[in-house]
C-alpha atoms as a PDB file:
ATOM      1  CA  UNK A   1      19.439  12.158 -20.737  1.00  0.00           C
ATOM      2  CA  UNK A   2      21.803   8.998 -19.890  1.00  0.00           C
ATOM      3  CA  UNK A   3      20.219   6.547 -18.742  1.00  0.00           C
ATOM      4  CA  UNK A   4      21.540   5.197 -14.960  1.00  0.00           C
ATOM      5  CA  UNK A   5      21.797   1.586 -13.397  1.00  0.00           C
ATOM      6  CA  UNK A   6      20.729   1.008  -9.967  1.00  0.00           C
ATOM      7  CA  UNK A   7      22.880  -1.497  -7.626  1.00  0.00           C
ATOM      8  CA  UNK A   8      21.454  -1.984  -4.581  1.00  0.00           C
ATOM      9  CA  UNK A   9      23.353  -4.281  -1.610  1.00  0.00           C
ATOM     10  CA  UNK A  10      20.167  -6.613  -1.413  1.00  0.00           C
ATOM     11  CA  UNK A  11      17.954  -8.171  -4.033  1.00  0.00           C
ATOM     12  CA  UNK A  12      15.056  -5.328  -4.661  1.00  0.00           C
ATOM     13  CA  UNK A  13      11.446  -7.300  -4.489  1.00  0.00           C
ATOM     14  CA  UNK A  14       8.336  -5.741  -6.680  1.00  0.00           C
ATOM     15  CA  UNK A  15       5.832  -6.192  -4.036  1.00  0.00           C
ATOM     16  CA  UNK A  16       3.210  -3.492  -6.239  1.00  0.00           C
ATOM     17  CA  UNK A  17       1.336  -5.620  -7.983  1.00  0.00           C
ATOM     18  CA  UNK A  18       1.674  -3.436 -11.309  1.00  0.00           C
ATOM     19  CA  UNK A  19       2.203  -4.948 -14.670  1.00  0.00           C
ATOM     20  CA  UNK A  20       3.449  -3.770 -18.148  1.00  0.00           C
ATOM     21  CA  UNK A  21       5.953  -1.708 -18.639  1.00  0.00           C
ATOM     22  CA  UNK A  22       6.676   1.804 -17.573  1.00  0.00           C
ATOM     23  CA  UNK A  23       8.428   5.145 -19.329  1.00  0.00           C
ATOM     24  CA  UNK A  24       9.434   7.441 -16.557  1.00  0.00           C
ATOM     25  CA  UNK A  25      12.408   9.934 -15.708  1.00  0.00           C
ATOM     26  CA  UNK A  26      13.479  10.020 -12.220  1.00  0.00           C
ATOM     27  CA  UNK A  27      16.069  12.497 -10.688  1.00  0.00           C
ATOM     28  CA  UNK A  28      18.433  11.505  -8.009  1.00  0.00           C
ATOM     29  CA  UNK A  29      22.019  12.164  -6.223  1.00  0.00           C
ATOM     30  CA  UNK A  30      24.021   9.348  -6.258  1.00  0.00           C
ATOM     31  CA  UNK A  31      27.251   8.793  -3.866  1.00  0.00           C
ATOM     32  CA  UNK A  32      30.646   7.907  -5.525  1.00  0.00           C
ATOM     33  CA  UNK A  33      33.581   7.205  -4.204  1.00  0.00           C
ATOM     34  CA  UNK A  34      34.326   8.699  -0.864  1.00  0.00           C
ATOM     35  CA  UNK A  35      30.831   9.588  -0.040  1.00  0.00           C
ATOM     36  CA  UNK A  36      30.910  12.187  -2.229  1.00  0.00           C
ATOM     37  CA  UNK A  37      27.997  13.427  -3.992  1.00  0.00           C
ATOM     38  CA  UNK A  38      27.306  12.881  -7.802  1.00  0.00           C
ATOM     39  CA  UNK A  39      25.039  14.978  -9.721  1.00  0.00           C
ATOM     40  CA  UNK A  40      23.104  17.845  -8.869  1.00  0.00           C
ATOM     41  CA  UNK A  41      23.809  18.421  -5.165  1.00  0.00           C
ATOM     42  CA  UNK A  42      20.061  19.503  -5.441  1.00  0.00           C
ATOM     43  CA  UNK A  43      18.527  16.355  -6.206  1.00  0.00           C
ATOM     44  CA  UNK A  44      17.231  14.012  -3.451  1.00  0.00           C
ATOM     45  CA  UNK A  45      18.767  10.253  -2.261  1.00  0.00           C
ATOM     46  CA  UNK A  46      17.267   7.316  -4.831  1.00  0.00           C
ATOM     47  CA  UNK A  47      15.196   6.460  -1.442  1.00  0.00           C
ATOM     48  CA  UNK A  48      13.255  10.365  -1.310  1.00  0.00           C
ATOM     49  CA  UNK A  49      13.136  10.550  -5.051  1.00  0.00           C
ATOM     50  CA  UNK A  50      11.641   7.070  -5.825  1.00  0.00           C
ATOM     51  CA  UNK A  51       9.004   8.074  -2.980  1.00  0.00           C
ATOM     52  CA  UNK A  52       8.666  11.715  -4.262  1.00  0.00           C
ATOM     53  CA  UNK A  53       8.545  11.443  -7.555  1.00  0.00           C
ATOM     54  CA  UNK A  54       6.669   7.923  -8.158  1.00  0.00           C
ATOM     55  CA  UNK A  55       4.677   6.891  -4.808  1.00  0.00           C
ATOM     56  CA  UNK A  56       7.304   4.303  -4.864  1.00  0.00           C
ATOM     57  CA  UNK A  57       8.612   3.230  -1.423  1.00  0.00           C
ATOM     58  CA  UNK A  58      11.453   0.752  -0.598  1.00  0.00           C
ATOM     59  CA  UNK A  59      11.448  -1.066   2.820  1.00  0.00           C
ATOM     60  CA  UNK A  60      14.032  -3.091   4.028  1.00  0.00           C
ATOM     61  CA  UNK A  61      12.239  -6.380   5.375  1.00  0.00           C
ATOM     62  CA  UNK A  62      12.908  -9.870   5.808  1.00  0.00           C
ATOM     63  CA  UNK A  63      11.384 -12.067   2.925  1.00  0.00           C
ATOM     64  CA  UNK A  64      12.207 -15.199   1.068  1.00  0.00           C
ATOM     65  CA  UNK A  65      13.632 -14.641  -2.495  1.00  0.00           C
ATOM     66  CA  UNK A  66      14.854 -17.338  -4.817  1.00  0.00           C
ATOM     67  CA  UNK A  67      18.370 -18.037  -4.898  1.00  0.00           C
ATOM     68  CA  UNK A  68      20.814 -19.965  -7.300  1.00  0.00           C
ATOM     69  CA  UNK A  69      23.814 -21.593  -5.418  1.00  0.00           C
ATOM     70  CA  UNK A  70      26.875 -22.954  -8.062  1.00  0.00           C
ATOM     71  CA  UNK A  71      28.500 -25.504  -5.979  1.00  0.00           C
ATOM     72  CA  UNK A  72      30.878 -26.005  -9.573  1.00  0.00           C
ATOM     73  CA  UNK A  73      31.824 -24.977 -12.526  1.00  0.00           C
ATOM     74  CA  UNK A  74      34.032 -26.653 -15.521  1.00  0.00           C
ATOM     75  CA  UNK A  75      34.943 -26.149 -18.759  1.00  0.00           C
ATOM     76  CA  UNK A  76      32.825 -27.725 -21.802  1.00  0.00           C
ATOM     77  CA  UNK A  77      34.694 -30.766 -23.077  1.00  0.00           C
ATOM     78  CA  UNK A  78      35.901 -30.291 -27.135  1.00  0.00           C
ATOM     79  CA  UNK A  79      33.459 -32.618 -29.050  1.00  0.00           C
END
């Protein structure tokens, strides 16, 4: 099974409390370009399946996250 990257439009924050690390296989449609569908048309949105199939929920809310702001970038001088 190939493995998938989730991009989300917002930073995702793990408000569970679980630690360690986790082995699990999660089934989900995913929209491409166009709003089309891709994958099996059977399988839910990230948002059903995540709830579904791992008791997982994701809730848009405000909250504070940290941030990194680059106010300027250069090259590295040649020593």
């Amino acid at each position: 099974m190939a493995c998938k990257r989730l991009s989300f439009d917002r930073p995702v924050v793990d408000k569970t409390g679980l630690t360690g690390n986790f082995d699990f296989d999660l089934s989900w449609s995913q929209e491409g370009p166009g709003g089309r569908q891709v994958g099996d048309p059977l399988d839910p949105d990230i948002f059903i399946a995540l709830q579904e199939q791992l008791g997982l929920k994701l809730e848009s809310q405000n909250t504070s996250a940290p941030i990194i702001v680059v106010d300027r970038a250069e090259k590295p001088s040649e020593n």
